[in-house]
Every structure is written in structure tokens, then in C-alpha cells.
PDB file of N, CA and C in Angstrom:
ATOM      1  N   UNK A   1     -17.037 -43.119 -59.947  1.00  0.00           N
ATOM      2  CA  UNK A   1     -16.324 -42.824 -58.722  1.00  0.00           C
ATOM      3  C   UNK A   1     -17.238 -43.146 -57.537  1.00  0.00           C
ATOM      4  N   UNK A   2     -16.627 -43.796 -56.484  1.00  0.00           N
ATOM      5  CA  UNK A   2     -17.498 -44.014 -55.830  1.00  0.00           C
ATOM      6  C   UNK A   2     -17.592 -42.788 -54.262  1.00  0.00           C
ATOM      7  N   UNK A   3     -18.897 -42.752 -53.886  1.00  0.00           N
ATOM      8  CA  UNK A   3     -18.860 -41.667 -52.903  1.00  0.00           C
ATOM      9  C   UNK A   3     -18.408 -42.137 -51.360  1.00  0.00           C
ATOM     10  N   UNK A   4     -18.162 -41.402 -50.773  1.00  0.00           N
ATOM     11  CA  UNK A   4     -17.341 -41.926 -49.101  1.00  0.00           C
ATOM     12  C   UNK A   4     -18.335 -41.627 -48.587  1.00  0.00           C
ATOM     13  N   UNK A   5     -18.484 -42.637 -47.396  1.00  0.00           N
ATOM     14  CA  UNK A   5     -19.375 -42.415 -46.548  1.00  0.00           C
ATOM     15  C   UNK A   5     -18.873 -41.269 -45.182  1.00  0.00           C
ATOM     16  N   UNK A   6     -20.298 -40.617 -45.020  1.00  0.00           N
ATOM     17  CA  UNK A   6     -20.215 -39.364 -44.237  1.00  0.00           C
ATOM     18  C   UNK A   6     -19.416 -39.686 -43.422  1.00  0.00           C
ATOM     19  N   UNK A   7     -19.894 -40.969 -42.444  1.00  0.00           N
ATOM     20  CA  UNK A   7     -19.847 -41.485 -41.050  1.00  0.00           C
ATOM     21  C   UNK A   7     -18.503 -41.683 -41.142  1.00  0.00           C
ATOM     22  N   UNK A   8     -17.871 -42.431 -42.034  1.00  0.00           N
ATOM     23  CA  UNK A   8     -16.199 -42.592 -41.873  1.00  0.00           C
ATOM     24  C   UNK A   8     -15.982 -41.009 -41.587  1.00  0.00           C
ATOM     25  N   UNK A   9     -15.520 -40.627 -42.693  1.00  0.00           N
ATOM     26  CA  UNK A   9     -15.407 -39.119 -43.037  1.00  0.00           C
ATOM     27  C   UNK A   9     -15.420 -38.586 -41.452  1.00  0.00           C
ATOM     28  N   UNK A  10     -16.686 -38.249 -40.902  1.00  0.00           N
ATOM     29  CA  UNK A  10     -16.513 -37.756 -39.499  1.00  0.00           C
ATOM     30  C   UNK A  10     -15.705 -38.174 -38.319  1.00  0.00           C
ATOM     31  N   UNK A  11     -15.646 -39.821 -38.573  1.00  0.00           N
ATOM     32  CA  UNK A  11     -14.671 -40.377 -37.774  1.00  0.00           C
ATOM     33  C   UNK A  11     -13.049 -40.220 -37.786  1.00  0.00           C
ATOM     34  N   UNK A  12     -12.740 -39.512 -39.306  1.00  0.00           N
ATOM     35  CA  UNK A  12     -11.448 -39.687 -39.387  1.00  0.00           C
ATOM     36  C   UNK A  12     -11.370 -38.348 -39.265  1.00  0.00           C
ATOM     37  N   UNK A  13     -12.390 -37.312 -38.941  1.00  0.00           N
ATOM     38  CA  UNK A  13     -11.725 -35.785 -38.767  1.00  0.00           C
ATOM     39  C   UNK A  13     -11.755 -35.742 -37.401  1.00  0.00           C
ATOM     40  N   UNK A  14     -12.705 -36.538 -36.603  1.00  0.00           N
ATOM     41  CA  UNK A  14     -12.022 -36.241 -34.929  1.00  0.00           C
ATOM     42  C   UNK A  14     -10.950 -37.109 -34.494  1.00  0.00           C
ATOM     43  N   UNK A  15     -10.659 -37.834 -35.592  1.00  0.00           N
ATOM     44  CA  UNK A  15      -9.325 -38.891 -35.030  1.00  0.00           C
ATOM     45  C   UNK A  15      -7.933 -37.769 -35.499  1.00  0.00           C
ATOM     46  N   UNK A  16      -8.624 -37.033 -36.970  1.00  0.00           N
ATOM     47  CA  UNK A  16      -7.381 -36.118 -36.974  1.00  0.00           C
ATOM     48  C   UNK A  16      -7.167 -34.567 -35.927  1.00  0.00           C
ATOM     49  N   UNK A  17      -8.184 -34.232 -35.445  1.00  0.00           N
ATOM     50  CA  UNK A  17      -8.115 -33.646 -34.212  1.00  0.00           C
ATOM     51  C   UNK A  17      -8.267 -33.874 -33.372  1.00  0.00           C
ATOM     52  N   UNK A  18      -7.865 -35.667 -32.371  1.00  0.00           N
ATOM     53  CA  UNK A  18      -7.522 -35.900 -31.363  1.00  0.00           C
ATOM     54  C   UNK A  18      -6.088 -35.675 -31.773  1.00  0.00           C
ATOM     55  N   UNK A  19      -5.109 -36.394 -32.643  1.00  0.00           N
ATOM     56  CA  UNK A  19      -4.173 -36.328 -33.002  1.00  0.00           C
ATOM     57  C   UNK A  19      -3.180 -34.873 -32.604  1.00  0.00           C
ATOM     58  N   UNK A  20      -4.334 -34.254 -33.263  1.00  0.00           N
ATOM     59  CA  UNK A  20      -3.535 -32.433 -33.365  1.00  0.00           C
ATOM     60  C   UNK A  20      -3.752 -31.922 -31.918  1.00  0.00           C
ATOM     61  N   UNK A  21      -4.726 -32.199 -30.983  1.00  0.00           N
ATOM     62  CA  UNK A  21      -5.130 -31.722 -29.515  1.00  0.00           C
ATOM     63  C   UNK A  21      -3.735 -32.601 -28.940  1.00  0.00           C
ATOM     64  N   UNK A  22      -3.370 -33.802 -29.129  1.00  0.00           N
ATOM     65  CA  UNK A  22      -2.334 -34.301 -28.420  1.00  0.00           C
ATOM     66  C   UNK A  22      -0.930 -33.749 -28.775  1.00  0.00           C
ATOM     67  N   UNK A  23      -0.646 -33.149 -30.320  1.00  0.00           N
ATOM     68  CA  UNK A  23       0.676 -33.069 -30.418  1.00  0.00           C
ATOM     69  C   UNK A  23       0.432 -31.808 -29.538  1.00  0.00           C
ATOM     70  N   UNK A  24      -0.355 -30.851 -29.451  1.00  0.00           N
ATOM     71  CA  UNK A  24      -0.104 -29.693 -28.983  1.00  0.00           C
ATOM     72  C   UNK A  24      -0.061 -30.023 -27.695  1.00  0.00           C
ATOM     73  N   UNK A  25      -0.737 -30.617 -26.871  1.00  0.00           N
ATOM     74  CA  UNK A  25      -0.703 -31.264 -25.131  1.00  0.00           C
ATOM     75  C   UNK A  25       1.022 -31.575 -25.408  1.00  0.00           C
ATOM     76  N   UNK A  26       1.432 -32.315 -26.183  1.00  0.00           N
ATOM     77  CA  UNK A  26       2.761 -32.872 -25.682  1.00  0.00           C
ATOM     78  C   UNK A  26       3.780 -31.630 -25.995  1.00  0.00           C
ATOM     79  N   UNK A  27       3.372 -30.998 -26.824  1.00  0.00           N
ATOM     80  CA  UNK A  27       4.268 -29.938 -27.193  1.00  0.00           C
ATOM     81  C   UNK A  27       4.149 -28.799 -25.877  1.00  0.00           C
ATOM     82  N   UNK A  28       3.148 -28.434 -24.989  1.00  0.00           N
ATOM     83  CA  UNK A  28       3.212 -27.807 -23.799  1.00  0.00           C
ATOM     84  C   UNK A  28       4.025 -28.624 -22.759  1.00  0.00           C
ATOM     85  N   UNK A  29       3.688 -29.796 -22.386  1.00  0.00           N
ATOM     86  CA  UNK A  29       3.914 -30.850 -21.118  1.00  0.00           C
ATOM     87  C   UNK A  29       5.517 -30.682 -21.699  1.00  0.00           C
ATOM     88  N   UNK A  30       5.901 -30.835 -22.574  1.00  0.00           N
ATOM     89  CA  UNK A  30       7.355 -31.075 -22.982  1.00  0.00           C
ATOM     90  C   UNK A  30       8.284 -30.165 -23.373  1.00  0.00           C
ATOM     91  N   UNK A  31       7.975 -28.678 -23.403  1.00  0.00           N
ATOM     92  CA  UNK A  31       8.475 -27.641 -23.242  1.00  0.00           C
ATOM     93  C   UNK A  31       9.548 -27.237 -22.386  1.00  0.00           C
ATOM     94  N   UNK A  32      10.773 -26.962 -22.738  1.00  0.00           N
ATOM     95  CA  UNK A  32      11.790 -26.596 -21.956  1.00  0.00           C
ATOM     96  C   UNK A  32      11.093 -25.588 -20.867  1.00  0.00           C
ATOM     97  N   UNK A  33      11.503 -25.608 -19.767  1.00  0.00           N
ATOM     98  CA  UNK A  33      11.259 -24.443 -18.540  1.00  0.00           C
ATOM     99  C   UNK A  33      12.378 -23.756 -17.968  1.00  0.00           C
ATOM    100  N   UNK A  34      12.059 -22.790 -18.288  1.00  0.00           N
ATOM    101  CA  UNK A  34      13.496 -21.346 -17.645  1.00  0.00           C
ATOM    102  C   UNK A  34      13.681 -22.169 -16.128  1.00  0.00           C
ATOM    103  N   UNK A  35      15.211 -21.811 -15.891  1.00  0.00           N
ATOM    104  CA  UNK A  35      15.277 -21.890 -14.349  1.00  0.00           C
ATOM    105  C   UNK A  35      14.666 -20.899 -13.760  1.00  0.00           C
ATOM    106  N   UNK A  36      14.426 -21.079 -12.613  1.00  0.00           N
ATOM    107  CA  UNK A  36      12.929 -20.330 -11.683  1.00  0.00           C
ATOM    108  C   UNK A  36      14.041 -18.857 -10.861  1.00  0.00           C
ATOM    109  N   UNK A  37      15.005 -19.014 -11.111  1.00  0.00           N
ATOM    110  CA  UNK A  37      16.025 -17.886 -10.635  1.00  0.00           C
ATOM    111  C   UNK A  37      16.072 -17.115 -12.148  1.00  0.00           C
ATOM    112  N   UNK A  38      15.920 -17.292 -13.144  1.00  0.00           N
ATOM    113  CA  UNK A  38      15.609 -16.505 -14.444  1.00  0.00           C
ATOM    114  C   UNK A  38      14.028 -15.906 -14.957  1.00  0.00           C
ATOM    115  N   UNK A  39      13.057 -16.788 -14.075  1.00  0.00           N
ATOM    116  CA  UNK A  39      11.507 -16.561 -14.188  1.00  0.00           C
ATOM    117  C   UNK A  39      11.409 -15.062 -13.660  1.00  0.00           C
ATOM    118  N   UNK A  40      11.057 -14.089 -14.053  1.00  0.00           N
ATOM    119  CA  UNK A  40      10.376 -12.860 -13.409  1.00  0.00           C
ATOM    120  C   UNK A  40       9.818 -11.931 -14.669  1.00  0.00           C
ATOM    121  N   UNK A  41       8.654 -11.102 -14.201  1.00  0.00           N
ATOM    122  CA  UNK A  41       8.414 -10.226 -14.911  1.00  0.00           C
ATOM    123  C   UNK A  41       8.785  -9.163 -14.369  1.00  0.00           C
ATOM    124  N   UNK A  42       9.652  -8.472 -15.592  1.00  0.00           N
ATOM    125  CA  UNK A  42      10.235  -6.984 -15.304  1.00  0.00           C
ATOM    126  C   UNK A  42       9.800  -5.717 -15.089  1.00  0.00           C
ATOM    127  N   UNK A  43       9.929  -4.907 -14.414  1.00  0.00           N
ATOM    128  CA  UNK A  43       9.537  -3.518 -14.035  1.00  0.00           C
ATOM    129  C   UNK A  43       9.448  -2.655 -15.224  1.00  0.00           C
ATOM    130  N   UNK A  44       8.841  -1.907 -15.685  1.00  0.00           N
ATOM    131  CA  UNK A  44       8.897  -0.872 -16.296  1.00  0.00           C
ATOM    132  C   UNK A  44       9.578   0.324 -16.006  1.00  0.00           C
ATOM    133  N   UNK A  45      10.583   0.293 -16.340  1.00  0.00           N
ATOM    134  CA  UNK A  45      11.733   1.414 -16.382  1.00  0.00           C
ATOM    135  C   UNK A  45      10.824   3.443 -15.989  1.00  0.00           C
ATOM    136  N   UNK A  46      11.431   3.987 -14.744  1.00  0.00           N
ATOM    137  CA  UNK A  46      10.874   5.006 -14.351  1.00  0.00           C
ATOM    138  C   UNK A  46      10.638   5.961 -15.245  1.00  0.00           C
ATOM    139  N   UNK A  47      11.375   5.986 -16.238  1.00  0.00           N
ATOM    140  CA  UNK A  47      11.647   7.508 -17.173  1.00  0.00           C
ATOM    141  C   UNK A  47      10.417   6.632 -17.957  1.00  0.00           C
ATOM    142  N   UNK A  48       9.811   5.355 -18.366  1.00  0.00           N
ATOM    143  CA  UNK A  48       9.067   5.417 -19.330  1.00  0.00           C
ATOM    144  C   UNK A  48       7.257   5.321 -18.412  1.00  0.00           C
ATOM    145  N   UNK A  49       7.504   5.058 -16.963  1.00  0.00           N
ATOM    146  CA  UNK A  49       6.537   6.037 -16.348  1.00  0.00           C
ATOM    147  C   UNK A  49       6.105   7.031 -16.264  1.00  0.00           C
ATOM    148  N   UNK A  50       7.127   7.584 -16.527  1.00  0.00           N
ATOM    149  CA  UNK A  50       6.695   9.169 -16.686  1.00  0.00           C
ATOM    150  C   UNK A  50       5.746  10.200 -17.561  1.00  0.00           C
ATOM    151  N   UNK A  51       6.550   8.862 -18.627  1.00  0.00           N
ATOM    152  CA  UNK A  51       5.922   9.344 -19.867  1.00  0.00           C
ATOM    153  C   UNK A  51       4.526   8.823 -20.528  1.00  0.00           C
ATOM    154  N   UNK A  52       4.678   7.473 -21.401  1.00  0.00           N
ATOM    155  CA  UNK A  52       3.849   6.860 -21.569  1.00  0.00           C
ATOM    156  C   UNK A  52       3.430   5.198 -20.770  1.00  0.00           C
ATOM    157  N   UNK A  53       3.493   5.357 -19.950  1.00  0.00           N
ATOM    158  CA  UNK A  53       3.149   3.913 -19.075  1.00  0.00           C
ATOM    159  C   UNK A  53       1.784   3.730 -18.904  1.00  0.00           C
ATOM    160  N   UNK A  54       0.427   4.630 -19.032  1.00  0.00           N
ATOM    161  CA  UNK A  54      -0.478   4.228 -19.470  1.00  0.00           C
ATOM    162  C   UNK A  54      -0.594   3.793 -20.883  1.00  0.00           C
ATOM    163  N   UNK A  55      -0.353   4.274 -22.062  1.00  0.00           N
ATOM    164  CA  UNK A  55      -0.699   4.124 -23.057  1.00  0.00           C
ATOM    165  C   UNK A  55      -0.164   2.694 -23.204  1.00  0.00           C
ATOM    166  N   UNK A  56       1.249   2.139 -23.414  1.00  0.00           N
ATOM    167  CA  UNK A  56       1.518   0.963 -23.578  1.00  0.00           C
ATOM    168  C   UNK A  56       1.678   0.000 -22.520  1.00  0.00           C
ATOM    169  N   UNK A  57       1.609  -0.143 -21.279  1.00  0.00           N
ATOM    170  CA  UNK A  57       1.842  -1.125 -20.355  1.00  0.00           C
ATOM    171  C   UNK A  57       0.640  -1.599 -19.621  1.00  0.00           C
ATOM    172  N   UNK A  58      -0.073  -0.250 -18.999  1.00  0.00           N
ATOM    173  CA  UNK A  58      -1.946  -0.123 -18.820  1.00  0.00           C
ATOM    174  C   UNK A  58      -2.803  -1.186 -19.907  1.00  0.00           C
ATOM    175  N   UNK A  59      -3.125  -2.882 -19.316  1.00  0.00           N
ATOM    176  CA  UNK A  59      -4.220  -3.338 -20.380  1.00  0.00           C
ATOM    177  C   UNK A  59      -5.504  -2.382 -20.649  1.00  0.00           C
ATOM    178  N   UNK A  60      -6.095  -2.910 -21.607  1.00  0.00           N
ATOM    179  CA  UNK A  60      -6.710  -2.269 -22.491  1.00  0.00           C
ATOM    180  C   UNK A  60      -8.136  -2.851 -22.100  1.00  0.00           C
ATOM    181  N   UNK A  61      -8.236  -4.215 -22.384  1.00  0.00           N
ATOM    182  CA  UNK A  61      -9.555  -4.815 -22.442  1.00  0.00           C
ATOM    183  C   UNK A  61      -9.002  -6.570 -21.597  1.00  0.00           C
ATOM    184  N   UNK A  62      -8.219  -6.921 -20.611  1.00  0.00           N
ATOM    185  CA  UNK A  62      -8.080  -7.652 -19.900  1.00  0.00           C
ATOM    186  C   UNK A  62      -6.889  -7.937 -19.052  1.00  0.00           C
ATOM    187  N   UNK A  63      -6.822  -8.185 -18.235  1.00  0.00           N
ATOM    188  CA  UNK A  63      -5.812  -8.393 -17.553  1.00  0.00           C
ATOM    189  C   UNK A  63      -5.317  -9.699 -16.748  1.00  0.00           C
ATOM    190  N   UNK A  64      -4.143 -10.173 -17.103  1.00  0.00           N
ATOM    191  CA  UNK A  64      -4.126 -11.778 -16.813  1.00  0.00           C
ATOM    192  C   UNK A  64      -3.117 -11.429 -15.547  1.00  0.00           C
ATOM    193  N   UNK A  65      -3.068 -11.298 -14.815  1.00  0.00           N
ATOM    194  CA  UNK A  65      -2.514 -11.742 -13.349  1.00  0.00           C
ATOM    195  C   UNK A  65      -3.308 -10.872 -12.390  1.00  0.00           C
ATOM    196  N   UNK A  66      -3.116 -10.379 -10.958  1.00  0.00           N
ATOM    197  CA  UNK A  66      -3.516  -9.866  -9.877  1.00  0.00           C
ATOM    198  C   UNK A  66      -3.589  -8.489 -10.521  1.00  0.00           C
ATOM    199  N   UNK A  67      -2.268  -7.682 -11.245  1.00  0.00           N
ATOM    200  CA  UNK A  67      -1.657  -6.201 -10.800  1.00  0.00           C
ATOM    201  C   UNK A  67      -2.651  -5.277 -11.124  1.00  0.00           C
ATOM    202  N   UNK A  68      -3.709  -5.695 -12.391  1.00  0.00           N
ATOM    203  CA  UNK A  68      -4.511  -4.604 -12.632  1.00  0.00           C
ATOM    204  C   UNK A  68      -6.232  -5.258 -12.267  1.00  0.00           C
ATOM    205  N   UNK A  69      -6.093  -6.069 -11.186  1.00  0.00           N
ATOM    206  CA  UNK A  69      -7.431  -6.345 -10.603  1.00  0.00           C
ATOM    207  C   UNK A  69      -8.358  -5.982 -10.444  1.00  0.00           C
ATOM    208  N   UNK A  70      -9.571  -5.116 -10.522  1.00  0.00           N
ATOM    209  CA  UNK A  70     -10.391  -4.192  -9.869  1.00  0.00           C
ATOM    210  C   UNK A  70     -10.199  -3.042 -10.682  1.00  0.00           C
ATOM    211  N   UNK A  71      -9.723  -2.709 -11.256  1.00  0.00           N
ATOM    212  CA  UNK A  71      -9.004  -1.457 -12.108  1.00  0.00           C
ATOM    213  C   UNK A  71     -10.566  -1.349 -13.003  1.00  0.00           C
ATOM    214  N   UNK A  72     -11.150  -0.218 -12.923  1.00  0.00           N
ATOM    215  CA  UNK A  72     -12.359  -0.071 -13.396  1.00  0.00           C
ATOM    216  C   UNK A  72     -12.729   0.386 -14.967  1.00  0.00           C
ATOM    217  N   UNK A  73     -11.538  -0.161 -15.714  1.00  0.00           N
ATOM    218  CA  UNK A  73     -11.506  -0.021 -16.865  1.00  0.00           C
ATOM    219  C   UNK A  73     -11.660  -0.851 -17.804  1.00  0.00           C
ATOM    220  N   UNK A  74     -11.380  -2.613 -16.897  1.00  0.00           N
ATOM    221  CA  UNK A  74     -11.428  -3.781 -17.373  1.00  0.00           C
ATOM    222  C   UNK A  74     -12.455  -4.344 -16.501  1.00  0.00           C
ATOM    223  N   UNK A  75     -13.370  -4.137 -16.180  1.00  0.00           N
ATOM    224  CA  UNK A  75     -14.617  -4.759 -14.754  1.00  0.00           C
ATOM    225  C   UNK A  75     -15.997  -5.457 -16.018  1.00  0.00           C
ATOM    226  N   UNK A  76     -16.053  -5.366 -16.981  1.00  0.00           N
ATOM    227  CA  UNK A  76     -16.629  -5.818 -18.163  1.00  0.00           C
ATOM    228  C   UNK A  76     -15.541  -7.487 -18.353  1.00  0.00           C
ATOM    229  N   UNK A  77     -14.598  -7.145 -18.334  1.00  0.00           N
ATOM    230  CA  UNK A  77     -14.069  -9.178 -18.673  1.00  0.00           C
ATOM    231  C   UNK A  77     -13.688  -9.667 -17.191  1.00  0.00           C
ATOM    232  N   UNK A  78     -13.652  -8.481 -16.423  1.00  0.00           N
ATOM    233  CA  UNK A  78     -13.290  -9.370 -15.265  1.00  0.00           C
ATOM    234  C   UNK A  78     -14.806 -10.235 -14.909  1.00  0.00           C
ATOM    235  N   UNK A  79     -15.634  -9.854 -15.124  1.00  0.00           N
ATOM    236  CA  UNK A  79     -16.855 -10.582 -14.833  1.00  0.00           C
ATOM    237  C   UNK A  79     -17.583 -11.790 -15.933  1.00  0.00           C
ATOM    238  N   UNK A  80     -16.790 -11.474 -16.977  1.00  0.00           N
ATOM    239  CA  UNK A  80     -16.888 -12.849 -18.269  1.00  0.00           C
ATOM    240  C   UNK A  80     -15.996 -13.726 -17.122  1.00  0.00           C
ATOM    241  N   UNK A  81     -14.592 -13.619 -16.922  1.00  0.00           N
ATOM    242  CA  UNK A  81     -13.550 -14.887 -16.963  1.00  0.00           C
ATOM    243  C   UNK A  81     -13.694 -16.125 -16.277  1.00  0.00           C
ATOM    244  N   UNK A  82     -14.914 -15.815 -15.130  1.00  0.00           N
ATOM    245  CA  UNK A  82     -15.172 -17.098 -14.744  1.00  0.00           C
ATOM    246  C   UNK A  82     -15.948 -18.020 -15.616  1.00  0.00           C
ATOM    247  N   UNK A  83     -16.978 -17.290 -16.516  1.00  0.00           N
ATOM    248  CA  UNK A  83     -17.851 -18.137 -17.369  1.00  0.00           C
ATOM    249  C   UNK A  83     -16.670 -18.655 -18.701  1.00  0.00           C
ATOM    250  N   UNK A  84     -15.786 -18.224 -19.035  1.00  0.00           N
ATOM    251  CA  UNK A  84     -14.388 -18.184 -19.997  1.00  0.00           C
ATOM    252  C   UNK A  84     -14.044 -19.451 -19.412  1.00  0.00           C
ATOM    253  N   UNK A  85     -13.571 -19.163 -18.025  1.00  0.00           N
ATOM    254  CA  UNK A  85     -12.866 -20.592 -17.202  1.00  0.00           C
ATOM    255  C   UNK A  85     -13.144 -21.877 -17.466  1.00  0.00           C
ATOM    256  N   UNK A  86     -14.783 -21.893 -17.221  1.00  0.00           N
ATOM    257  CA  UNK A  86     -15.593 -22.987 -17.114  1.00  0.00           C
ATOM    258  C   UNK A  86     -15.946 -23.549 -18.261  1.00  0.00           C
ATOM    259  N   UNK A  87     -15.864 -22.724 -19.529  1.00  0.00           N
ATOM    260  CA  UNK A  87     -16.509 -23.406 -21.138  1.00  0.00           C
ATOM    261  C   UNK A  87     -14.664 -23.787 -21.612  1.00  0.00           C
ATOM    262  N   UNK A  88     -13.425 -23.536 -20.832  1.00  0.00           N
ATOM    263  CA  UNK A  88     -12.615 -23.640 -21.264  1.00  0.00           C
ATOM    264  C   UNK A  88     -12.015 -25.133 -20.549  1.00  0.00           C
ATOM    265  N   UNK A  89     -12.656 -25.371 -19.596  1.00  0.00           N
ATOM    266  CA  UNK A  89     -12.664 -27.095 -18.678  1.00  0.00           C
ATOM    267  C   UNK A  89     -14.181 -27.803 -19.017  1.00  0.00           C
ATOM    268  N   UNK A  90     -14.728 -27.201 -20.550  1.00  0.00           N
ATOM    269  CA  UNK A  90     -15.655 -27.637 -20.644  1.00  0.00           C
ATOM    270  C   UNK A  90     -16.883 -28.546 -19.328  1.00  0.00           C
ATOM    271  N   UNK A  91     -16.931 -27.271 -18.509  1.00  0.00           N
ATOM    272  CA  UNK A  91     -17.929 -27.052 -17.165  1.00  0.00           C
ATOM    273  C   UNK A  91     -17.434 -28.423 -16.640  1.00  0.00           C
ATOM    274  N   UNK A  92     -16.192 -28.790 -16.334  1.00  0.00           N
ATOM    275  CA  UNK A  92     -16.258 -29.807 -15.350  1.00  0.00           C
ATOM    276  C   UNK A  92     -15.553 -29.535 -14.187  1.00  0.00           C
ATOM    277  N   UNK A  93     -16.640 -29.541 -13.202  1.00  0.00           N
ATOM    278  CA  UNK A  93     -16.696 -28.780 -11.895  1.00  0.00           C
ATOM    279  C   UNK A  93     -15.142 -29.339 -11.099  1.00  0.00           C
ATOM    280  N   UNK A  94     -15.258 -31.215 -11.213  1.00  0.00           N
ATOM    281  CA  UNK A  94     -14.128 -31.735 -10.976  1.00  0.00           C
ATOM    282  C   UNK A  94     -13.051 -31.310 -11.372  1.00  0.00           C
ATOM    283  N   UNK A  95     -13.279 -31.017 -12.096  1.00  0.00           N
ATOM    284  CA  UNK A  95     -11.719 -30.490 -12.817  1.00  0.00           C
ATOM    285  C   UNK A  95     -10.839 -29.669 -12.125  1.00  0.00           C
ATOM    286  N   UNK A  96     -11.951 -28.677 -12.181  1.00  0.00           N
ATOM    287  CA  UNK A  96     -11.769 -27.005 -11.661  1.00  0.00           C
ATOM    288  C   UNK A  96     -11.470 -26.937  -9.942  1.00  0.00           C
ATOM    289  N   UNK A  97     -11.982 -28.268  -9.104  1.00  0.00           N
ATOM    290  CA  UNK A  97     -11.719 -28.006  -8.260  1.00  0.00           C
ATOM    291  C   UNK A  97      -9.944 -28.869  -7.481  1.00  0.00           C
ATOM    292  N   UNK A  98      -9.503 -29.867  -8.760  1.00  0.00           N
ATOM    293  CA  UNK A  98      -8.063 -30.488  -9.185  1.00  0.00           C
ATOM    294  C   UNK A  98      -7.356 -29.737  -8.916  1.00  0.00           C
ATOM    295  N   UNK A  99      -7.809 -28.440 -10.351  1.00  0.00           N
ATOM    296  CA  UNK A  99      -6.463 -27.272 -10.652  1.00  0.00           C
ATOM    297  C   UNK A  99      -6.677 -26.293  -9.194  1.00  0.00           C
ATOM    298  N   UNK A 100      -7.727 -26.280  -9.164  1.00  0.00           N
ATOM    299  CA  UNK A 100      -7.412 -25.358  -7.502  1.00  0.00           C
ATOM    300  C   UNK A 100      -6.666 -25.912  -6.372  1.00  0.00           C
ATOM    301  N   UNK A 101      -7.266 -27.043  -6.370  1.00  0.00           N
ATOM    302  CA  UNK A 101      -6.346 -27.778  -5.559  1.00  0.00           C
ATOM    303  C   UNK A 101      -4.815 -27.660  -5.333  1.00  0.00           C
ATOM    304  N   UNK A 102      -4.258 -27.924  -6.525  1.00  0.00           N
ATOM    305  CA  UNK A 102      -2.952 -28.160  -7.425  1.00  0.00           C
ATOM    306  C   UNK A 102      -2.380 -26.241  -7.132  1.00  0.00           C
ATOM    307  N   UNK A 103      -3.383 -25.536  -7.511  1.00  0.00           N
ATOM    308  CA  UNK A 103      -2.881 -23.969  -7.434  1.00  0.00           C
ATOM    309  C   UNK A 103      -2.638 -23.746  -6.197  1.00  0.00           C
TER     310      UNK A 103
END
């Protein structure tokens, strides 16, 4: 039997995960989008304020929009997410200053 060379071998596993990085890119870019009159996030109903609205609605260990900003319970990842940001645009400054742009 004869043995495969490494070097192919490596070449054909980042060709099979460019492959898989693109179906998933096209599978986001090509995603149906709600009409923007159906887009909202909903209120939490008063009676379940009352009760338990810390336990289940209160994040825990991060918070992805503005509402729980500063909230001194999550101040441990709020101070990771910029270094998160940047290894996630693999540190390209250009990039980062595109999507701001764009935001």
C-alpha cells in the first residue's frame, strides 16, 4: 500500500475547510430576513417581573446588546469582548474599522 503524502493531505483539509467556511458564509449572506416591521425583541411580561425576572431573563455571564451594560455582575467579559472582537477579525484593524464604519 502505498503511503500519502503529508503535504497533499494538508492541502486537501484546508481546501475542505475553505469549502465548509464558504457554505456557511453563503448560508448567512443568503438567509431569509424577517420584515423589519416584524423585527423586535419582546418585553417581559409584568407578572413574570415580579416574580422571577432575575433568575431567567438577568444574563448570567454576558450580555450581547446595550440593556445590561455596566451591570456589575458581567464587568469580567465586558472587559474580554474587545480582545474576543479582535481574535474574531483575526486583529485586522482594517477590518474593524469597515464594520464600524458600516455600523
Amino acid at each position: 500500500m502505498q503511503e500519502e503524502n503529508p503535504q497533499i493531505t494538508e492541502l486537501s483539509n484546508i481546501g475542505d475547510q475553505l469549502d465548509a467556511d464558504a457554505s456557511i458564509i453563503d448560508l448567512i449572506v443568503n438567509a431569509p430576513r424577517p420584515h423589519p416591521s416584524t423585527t423586535r425583541i419582546h418585553t417581559v411580561p409584568s407578572l413574570v417581573k415580579e416574580t422571577d425576572y432575575e433568575k431567567y431573563f438577568v444574563p448570567n455571564q454576558v450580555s450581547i446588546g446595550p440593556k445590561y451594560f455596566g451591570h456589575p455582575k458581567l464587568q469580567l467579559v465586558e472587559k474580554l469582548k474587545p480582545s474576543f472582537a479582535m481574535k474574531l477579525l483575526l486583529d485586522d484593524k482594517e477590518l474593524l474599522e469597515r464594520l464600524c464604519t458600516k455600523l
